[in-house]
C-alpha atoms as a PDB file:
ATOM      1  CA  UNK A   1       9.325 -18.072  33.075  1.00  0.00           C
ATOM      2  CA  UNK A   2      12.535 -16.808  34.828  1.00  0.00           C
ATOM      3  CA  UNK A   3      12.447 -16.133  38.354  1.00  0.00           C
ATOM      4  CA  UNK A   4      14.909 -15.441  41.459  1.00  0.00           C
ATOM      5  CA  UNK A   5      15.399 -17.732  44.171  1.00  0.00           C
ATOM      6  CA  UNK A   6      17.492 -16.949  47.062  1.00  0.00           C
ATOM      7  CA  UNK A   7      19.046 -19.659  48.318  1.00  0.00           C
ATOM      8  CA  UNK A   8      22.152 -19.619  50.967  1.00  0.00           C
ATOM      9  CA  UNK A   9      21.981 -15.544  50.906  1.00  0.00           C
ATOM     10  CA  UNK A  10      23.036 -16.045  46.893  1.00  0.00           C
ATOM     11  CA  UNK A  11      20.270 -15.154  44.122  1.00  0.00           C
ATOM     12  CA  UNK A  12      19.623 -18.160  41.692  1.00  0.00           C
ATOM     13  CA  UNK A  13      18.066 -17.486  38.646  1.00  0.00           C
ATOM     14  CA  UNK A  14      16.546 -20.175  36.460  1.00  0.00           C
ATOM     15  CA  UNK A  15      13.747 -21.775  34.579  1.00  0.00           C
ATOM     16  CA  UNK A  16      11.092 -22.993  37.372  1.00  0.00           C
ATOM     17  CA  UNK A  17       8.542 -23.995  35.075  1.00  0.00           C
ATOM     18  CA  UNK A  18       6.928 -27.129  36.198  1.00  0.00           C
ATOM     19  CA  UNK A  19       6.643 -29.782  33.237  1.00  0.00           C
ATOM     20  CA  UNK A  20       3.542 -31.717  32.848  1.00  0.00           C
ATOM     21  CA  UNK A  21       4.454 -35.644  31.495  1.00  0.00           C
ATOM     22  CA  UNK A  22       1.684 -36.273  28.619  1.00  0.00           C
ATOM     23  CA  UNK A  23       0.399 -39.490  29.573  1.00  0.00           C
ATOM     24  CA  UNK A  24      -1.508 -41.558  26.798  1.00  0.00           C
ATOM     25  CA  UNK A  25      -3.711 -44.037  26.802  1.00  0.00           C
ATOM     26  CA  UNK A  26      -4.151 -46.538  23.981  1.00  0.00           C
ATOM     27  CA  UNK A  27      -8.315 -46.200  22.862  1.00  0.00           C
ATOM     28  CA  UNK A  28      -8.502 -49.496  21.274  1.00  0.00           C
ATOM     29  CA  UNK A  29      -9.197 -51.616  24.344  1.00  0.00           C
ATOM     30  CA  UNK A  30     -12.456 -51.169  26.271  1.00  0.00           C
ATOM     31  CA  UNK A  31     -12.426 -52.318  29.735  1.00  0.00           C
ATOM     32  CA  UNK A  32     -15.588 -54.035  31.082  1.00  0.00           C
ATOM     33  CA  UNK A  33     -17.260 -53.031  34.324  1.00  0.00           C
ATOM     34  CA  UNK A  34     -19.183 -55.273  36.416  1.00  0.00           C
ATOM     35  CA  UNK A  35     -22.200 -53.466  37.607  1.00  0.00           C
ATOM     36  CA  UNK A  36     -23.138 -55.804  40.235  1.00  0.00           C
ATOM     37  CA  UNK A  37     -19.485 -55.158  42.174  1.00  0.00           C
ATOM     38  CA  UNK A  38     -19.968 -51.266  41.829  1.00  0.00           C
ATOM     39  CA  UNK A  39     -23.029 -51.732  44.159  1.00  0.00           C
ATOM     40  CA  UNK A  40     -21.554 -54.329  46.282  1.00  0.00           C
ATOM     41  CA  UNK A  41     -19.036 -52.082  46.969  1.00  0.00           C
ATOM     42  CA  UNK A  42     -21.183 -49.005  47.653  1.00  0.00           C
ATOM     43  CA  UNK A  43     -23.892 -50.433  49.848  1.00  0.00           C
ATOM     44  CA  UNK A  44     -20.610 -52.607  51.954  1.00  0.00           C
ATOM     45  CA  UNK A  45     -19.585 -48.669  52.155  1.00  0.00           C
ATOM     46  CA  UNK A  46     -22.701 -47.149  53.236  1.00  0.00           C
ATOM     47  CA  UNK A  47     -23.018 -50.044  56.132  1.00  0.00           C
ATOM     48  CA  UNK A  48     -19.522 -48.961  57.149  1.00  0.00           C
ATOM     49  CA  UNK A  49     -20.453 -45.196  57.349  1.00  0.00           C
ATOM     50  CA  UNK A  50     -23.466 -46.337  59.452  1.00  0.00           C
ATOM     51  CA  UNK A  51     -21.445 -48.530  61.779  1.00  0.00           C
ATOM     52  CA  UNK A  52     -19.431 -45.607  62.604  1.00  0.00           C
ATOM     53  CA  UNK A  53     -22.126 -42.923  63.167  1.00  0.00           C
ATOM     54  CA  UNK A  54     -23.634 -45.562  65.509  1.00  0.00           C
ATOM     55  CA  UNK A  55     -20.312 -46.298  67.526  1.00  0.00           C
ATOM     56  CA  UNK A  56     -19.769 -42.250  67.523  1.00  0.00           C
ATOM     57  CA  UNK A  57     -23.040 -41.709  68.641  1.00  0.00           C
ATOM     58  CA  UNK A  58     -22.765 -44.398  71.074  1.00  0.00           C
ATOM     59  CA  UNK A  59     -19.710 -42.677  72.502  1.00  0.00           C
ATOM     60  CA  UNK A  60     -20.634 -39.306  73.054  1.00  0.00           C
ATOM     61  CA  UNK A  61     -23.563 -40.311  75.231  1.00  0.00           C
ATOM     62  CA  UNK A  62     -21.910 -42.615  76.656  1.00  0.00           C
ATOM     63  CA  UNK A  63     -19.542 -39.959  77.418  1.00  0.00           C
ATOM     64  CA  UNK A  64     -22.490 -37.554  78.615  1.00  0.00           C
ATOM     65  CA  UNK A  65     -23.680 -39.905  81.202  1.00  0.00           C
ATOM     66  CA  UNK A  66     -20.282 -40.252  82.581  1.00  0.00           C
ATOM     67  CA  UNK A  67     -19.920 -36.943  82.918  1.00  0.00           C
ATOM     68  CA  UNK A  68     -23.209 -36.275  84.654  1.00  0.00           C
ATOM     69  CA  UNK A  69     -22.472 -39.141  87.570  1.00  0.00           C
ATOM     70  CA  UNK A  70     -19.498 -37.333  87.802  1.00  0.00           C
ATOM     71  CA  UNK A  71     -20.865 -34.185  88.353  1.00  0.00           C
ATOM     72  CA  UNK A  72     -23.567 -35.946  90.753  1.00  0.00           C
ATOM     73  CA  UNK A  73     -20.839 -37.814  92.761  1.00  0.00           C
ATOM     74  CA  UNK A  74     -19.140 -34.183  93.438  1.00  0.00           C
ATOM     75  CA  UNK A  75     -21.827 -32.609  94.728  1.00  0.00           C
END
């Protein structure tokens, strides 16, 4: 695929087709998965993504109150 490219007010013209590397992987060897650290792993995840909903949460009314002392204290 031969296209122009303009490059310091000159036109270039050249092959820009991207080449894909074939990568290969031998089949002979299985690799073992331990079940028990696939699940250890998701539920340490899913107490992280709960930690931070909680400290969001935490935050933004947090930051509501703040803001309606402020509001009180200017009146």
């Amino acid at each position: 695929m031969s296209k122009n490219v303009f490059y310091n007010h000159k036109v270039l013209e050249g092959n820009l087709e991207l080449k894909n590397s074939v990568q290969s992987y031998n089949s002979k060897y299985s690799k073992n998965v331990d079940i028990n650290k696939l699940l250890n792993t998701l539920k340490n995840n899913k107490k992280i993504e709960k930690k931070e909903k909680i400290i969001l949460f935490g935050f933004s009314l947090s930051l509501v109150g703040f803001m309606g002392i402020f509001v009180l204290f200017v009146r």
